[in-house]
PDB file of N, CA and C in Angstrom:
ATOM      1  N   UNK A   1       0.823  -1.199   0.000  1.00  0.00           N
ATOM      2  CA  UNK A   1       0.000   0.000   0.000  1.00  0.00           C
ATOM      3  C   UNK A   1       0.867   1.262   0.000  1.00  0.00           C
ATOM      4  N   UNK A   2       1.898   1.690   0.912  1.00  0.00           N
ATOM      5  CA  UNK A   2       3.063   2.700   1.237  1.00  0.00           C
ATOM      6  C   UNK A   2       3.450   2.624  -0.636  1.00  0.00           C
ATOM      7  N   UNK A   3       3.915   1.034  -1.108  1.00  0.00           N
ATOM      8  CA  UNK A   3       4.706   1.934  -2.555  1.00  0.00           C
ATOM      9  C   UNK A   3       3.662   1.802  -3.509  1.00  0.00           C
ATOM     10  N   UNK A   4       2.689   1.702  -3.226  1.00  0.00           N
ATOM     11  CA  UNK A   4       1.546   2.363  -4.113  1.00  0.00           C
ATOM     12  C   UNK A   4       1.234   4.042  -3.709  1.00  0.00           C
ATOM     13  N   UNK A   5       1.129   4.380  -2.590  1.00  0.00           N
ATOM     14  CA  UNK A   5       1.481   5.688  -2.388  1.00  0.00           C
ATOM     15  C   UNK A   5       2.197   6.378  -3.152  1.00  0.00           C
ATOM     16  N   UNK A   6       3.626   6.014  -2.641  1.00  0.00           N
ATOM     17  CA  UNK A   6       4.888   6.915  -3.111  1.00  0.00           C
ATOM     18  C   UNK A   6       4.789   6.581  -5.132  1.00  0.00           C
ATOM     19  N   UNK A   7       4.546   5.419  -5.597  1.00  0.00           N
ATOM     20  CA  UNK A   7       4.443   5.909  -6.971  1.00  0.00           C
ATOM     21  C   UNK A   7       3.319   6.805  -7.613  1.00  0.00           C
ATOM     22  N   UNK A   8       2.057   7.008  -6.615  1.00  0.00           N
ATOM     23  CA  UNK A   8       1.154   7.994  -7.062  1.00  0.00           C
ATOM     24  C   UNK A   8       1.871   9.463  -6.932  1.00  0.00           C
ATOM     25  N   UNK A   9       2.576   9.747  -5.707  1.00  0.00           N
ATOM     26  CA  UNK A   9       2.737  10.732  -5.300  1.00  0.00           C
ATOM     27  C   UNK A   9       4.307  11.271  -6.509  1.00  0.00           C
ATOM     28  N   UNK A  10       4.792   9.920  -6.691  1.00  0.00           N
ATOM     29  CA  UNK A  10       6.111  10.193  -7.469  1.00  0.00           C
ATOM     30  C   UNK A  10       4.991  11.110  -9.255  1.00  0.00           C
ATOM     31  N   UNK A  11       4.338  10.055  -9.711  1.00  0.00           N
ATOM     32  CA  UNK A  11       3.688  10.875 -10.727  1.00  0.00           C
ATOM     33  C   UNK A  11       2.643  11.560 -10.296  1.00  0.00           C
ATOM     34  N   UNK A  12       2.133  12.130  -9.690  1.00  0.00           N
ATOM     35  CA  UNK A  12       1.349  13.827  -9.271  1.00  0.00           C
ATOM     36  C   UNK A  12       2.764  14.702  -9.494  1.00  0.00           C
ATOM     37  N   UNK A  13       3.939  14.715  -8.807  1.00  0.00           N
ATOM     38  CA  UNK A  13       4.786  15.177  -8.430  1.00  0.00           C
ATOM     39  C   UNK A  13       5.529  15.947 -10.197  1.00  0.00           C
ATOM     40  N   UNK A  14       5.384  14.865 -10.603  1.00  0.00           N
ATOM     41  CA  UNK A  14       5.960  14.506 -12.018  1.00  0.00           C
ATOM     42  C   UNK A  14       4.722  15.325 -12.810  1.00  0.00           C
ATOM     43  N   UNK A  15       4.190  15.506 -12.562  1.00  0.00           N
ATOM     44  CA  UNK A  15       2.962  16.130 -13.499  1.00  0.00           C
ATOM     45  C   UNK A  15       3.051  17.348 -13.539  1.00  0.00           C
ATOM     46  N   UNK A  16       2.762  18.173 -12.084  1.00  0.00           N
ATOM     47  CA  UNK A  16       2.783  19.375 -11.638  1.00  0.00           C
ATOM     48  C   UNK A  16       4.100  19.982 -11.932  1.00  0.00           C
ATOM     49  N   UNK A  17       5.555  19.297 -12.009  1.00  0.00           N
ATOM     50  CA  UNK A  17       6.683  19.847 -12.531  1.00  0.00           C
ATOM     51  C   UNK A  17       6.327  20.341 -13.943  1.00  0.00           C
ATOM     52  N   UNK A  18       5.493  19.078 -14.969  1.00  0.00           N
ATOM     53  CA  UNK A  18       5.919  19.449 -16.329  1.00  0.00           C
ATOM     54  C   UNK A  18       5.151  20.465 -16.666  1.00  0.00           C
ATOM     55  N   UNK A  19       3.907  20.590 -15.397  1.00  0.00           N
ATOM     56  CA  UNK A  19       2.703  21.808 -15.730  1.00  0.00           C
ATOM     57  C   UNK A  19       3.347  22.904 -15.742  1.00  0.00           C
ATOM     58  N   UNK A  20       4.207  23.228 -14.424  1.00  0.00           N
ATOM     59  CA  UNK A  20       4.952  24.320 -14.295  1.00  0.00           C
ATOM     60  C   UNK A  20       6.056  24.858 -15.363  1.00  0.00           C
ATOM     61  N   UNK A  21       6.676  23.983 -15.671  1.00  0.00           N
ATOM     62  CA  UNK A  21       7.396  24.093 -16.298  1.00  0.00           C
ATOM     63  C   UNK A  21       6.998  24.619 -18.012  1.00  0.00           C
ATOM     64  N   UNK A  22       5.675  24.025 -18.635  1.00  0.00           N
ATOM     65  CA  UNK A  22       5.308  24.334 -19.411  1.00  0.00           C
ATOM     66  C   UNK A  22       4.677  25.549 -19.309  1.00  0.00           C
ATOM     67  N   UNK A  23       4.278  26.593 -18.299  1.00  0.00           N
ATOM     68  CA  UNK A  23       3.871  27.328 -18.122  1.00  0.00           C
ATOM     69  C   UNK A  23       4.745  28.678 -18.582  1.00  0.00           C
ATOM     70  N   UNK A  24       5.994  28.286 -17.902  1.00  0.00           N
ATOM     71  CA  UNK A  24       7.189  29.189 -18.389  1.00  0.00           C
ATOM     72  C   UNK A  24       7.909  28.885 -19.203  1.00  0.00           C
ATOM     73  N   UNK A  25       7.171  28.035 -20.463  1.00  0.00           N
ATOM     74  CA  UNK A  25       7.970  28.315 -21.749  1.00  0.00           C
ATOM     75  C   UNK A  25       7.324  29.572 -22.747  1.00  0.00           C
ATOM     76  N   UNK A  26       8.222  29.938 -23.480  1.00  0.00           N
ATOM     77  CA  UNK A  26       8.273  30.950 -24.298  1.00  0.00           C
ATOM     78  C   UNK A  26       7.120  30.966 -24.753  1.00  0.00           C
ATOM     79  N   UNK A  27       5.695  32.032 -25.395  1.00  0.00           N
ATOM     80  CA  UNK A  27       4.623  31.492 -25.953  1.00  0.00           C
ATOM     81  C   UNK A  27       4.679  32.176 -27.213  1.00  0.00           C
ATOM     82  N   UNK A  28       4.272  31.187 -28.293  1.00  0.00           N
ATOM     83  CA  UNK A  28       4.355  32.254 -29.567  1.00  0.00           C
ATOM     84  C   UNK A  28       3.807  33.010 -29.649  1.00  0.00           C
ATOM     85  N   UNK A  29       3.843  34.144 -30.589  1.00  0.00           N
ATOM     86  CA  UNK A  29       2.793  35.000 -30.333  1.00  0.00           C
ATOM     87  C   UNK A  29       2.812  35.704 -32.140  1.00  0.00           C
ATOM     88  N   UNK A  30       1.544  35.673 -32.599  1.00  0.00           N
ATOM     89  CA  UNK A  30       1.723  35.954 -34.249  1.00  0.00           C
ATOM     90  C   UNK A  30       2.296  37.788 -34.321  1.00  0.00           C
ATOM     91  N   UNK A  31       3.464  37.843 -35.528  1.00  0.00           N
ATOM     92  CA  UNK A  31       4.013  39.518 -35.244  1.00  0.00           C
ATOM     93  C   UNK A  31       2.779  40.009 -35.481  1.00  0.00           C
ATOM     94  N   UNK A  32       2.860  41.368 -35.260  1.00  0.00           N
ATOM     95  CA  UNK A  32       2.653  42.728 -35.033  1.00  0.00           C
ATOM     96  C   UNK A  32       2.126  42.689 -36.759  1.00  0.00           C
ATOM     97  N   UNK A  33       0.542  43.492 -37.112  1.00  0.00           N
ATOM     98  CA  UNK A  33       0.769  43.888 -38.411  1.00  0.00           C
ATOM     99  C   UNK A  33       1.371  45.193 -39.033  1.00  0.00           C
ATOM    100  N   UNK A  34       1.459  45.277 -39.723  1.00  0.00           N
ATOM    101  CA  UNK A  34       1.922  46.811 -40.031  1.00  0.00           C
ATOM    102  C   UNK A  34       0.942  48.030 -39.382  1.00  0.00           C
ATOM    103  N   UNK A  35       0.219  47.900 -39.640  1.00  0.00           N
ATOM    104  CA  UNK A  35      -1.287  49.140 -38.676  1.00  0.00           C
ATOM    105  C   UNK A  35      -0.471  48.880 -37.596  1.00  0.00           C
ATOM    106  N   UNK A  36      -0.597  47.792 -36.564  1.00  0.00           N
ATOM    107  CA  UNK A  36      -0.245  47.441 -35.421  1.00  0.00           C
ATOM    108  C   UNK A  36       0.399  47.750 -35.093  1.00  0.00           C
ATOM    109  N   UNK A  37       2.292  47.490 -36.325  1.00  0.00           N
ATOM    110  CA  UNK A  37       3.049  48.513 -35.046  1.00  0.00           C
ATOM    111  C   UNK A  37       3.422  50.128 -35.319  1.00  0.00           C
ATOM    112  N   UNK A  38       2.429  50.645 -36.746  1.00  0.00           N
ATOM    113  CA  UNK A  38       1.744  52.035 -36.652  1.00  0.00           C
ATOM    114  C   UNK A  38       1.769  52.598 -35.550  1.00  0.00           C
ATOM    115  N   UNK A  39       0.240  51.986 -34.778  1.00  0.00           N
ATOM    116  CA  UNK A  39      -0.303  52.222 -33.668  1.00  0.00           C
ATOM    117  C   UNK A  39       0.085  52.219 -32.781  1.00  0.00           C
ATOM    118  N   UNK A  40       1.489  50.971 -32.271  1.00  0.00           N
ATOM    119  CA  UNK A  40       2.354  51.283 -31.348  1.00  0.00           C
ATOM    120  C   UNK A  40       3.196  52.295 -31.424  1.00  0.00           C
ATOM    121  N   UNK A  41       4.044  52.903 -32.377  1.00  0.00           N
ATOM    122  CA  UNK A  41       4.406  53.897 -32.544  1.00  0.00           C
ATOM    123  C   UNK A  41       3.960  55.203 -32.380  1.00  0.00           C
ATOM    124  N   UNK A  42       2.535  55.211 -32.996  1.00  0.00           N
ATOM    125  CA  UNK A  42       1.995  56.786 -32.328  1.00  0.00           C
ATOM    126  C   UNK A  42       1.111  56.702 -31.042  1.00  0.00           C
ATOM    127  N   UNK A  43       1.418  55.205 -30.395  1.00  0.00           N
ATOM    128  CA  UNK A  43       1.301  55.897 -28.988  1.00  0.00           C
ATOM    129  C   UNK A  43       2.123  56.536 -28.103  1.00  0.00           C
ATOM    130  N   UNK A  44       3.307  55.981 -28.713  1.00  0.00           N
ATOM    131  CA  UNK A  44       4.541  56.373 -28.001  1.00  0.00           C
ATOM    132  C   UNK A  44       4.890  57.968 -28.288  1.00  0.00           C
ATOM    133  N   UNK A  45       4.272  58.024 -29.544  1.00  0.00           N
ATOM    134  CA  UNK A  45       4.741  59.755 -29.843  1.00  0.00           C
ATOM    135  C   UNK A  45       3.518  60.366 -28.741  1.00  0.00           C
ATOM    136  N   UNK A  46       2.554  59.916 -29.171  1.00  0.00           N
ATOM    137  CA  UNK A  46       1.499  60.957 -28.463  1.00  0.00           C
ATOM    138  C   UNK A  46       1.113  60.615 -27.067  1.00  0.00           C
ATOM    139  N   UNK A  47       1.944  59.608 -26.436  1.00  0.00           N
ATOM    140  CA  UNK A  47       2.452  59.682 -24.989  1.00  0.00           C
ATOM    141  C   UNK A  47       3.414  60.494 -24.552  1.00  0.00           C
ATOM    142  N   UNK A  48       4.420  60.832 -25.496  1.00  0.00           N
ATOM    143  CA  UNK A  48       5.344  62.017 -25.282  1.00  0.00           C
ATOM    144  C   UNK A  48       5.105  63.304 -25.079  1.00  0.00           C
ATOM    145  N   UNK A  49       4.273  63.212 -26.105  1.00  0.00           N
ATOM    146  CA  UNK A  49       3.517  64.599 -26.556  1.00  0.00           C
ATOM    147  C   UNK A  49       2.408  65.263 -25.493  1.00  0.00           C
ATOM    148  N   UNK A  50       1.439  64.087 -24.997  1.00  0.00           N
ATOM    149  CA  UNK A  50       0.500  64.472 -24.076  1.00  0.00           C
ATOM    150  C   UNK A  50       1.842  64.788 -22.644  1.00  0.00           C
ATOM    151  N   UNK A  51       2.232  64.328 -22.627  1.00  0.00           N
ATOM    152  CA  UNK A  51       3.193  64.258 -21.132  1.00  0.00           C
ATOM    153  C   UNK A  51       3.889  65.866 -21.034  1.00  0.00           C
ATOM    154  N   UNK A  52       4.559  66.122 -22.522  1.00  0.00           N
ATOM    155  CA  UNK A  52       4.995  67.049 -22.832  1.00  0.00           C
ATOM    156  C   UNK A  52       4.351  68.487 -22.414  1.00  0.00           C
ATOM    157  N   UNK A  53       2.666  68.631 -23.037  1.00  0.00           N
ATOM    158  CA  UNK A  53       1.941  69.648 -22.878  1.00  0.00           C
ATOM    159  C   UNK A  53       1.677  69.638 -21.575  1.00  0.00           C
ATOM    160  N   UNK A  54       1.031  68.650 -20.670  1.00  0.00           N
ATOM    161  CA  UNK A  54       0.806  68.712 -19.688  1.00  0.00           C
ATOM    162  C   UNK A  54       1.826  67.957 -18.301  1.00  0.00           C
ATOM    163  N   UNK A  55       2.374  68.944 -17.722  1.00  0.00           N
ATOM    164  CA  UNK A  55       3.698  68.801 -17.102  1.00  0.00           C
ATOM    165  C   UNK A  55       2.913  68.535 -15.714  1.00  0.00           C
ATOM    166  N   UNK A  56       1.759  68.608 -15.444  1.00  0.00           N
ATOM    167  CA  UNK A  56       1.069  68.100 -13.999  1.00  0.00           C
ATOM    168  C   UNK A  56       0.925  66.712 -13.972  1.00  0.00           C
ATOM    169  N   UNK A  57       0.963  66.107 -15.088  1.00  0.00           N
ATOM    170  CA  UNK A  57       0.645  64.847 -15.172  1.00  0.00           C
ATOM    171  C   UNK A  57       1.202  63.418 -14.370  1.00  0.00           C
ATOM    172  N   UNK A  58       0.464  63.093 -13.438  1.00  0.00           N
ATOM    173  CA  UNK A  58       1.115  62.160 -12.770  1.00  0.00           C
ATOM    174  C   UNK A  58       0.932  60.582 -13.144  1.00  0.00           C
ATOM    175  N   UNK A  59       1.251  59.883 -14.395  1.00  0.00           N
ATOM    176  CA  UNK A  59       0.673  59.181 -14.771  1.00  0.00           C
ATOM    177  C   UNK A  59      -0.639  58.456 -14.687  1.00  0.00           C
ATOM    178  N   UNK A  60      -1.692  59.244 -14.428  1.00  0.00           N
ATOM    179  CA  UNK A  60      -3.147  58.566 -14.393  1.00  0.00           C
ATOM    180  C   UNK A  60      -3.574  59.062 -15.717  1.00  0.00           C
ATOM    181  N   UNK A  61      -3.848  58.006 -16.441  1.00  0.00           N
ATOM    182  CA  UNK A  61      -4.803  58.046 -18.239  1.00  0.00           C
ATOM    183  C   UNK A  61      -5.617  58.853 -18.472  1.00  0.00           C
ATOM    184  N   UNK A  62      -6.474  59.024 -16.990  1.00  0.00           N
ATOM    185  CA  UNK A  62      -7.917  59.810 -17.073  1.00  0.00           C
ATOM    186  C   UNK A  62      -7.956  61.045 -16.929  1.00  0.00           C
ATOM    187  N   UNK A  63      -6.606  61.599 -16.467  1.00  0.00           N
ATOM    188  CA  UNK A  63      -6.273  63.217 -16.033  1.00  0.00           C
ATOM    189  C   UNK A  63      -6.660  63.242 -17.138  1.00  0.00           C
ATOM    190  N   UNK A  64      -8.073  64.752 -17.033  1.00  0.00           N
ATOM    191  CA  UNK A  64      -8.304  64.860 -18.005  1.00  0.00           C
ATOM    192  C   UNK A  64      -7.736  65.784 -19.543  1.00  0.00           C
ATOM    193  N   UNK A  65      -6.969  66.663 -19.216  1.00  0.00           N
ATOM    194  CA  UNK A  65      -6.079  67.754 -20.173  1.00  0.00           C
ATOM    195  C   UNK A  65      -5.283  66.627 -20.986  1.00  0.00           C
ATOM    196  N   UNK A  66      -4.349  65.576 -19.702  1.00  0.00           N
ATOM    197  CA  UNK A  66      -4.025  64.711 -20.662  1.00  0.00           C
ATOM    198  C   UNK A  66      -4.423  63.400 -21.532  1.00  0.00           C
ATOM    199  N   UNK A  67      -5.718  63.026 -21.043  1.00  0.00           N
ATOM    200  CA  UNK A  67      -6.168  62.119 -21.758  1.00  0.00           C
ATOM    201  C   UNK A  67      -6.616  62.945 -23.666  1.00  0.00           C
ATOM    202  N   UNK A  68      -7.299  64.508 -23.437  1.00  0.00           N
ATOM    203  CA  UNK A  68      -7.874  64.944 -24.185  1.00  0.00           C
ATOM    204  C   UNK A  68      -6.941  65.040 -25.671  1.00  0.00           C
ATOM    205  N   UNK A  69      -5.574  65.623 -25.326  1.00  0.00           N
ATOM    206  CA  UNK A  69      -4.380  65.816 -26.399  1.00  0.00           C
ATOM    207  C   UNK A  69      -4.018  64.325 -26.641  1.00  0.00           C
ATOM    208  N   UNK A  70      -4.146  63.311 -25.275  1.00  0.00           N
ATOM    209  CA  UNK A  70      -3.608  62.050 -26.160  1.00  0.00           C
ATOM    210  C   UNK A  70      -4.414  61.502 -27.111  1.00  0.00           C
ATOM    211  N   UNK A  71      -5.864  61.743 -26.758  1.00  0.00           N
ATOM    212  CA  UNK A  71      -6.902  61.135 -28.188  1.00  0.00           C
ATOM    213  C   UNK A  71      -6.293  61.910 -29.361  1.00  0.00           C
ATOM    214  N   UNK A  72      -6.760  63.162 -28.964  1.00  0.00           N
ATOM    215  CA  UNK A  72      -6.591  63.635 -30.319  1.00  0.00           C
ATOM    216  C   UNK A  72      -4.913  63.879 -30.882  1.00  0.00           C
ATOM    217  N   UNK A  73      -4.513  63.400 -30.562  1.00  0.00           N
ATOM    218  CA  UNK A  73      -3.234  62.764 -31.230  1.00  0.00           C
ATOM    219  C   UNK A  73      -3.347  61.528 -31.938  1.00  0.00           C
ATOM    220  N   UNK A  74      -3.842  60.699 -31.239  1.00  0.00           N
ATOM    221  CA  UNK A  74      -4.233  58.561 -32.250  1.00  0.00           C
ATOM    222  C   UNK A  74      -5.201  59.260 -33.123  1.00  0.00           C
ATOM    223  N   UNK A  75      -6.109  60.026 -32.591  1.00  0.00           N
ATOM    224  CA  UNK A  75      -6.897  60.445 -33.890  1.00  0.00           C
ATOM    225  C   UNK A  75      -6.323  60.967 -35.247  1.00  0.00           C
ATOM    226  N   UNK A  76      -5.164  62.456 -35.429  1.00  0.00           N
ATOM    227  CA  UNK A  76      -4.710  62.940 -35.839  1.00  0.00           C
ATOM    228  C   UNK A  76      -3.625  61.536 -36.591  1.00  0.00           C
ATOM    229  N   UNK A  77      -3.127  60.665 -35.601  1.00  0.00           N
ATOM    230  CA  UNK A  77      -2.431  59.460 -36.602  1.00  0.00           C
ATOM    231  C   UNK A  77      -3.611  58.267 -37.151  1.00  0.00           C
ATOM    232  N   UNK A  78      -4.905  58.694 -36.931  1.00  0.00           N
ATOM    233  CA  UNK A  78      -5.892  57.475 -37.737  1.00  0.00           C
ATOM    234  C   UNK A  78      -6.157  56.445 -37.247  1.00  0.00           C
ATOM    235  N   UNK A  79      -5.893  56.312 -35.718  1.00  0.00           N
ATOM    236  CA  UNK A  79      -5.958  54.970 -35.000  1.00  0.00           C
ATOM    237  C   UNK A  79      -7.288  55.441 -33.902  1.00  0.00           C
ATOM    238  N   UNK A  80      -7.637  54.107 -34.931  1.00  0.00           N
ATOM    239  CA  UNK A  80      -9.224  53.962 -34.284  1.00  0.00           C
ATOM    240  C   UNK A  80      -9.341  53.420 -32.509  1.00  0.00           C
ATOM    241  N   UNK A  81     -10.461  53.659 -31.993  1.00  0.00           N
ATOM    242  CA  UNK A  81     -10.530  53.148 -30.784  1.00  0.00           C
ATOM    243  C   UNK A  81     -10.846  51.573 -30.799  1.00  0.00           C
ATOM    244  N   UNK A  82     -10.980  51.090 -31.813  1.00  0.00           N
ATOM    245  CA  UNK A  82     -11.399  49.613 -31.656  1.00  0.00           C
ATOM    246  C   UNK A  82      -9.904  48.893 -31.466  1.00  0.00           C
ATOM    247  N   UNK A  83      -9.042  49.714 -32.649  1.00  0.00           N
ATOM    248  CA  UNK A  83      -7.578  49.228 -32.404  1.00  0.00           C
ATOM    249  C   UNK A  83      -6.868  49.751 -31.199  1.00  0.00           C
ATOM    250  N   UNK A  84      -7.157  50.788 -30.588  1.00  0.00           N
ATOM    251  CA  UNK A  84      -6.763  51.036 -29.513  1.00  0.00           C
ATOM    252  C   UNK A  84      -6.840  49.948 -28.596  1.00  0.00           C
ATOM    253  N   UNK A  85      -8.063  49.668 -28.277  1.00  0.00           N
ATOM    254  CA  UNK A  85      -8.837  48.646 -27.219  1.00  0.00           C
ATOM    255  C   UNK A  85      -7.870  47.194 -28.057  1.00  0.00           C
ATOM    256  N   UNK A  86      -8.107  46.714 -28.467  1.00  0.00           N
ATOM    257  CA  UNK A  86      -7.651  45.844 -29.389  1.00  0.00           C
ATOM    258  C   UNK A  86      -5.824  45.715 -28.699  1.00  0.00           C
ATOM    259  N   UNK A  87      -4.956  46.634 -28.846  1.00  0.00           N
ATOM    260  CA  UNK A  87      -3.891  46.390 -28.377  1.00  0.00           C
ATOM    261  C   UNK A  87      -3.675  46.851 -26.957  1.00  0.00           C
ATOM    262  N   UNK A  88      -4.838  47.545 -26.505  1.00  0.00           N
ATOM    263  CA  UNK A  88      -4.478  47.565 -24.419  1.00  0.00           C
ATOM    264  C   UNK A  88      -3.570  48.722 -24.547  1.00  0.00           C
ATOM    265  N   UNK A  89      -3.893  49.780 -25.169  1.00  0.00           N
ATOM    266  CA  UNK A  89      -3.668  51.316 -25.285  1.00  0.00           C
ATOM    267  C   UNK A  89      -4.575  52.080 -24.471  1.00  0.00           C
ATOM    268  N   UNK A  90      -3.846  52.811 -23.531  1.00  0.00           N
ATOM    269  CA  UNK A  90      -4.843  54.149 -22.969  1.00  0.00           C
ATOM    270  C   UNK A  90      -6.383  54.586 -23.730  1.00  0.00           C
TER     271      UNK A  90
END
């Protein structure tokens, strides 16, 4: 009964390693399309840019002066809010 135990416990043991382990392998992930890394790019400008104009800004999204210049900046580069939402952009 005891090494019927220890071989259950040897494979649970054995399982939960390869779970873990598979957990922290690398995950693919399909590239970026061209729009896509557009859109990453003019967030980064018009994260600069909003930060720039408004020097109170303590990184919260919703301040509103700076949320207002950062839209209309993705706007001004053509990036829609669906793609916004879509890549987990402000």
């Amino acid at each position: 009964m005891r090494q019927r135990h220890a071989i259950y416990g040897s494979v649970l043991l054995c399982l939960c390693l390869a779970c873990a382990l598979g957990g922290c392998a690398a995950q693919e992930r399909a590239p970026l399309s061209f729009d896509d890394q557009q859109a990453l790019a003019a967030d980064r400008q018009c994260r600069s840019d909003a930060t720039q104009m408004n020097n109170e800004w303590r990184g919260n999204t919703s301040y509103f002066p700076w949320r207002a210049y950062y839209d209309m900046c993705m706007r001004r580069f053509e990036i829609s809010d669906e793609q916004m939402r879509r890549l987990h952009l402000p």
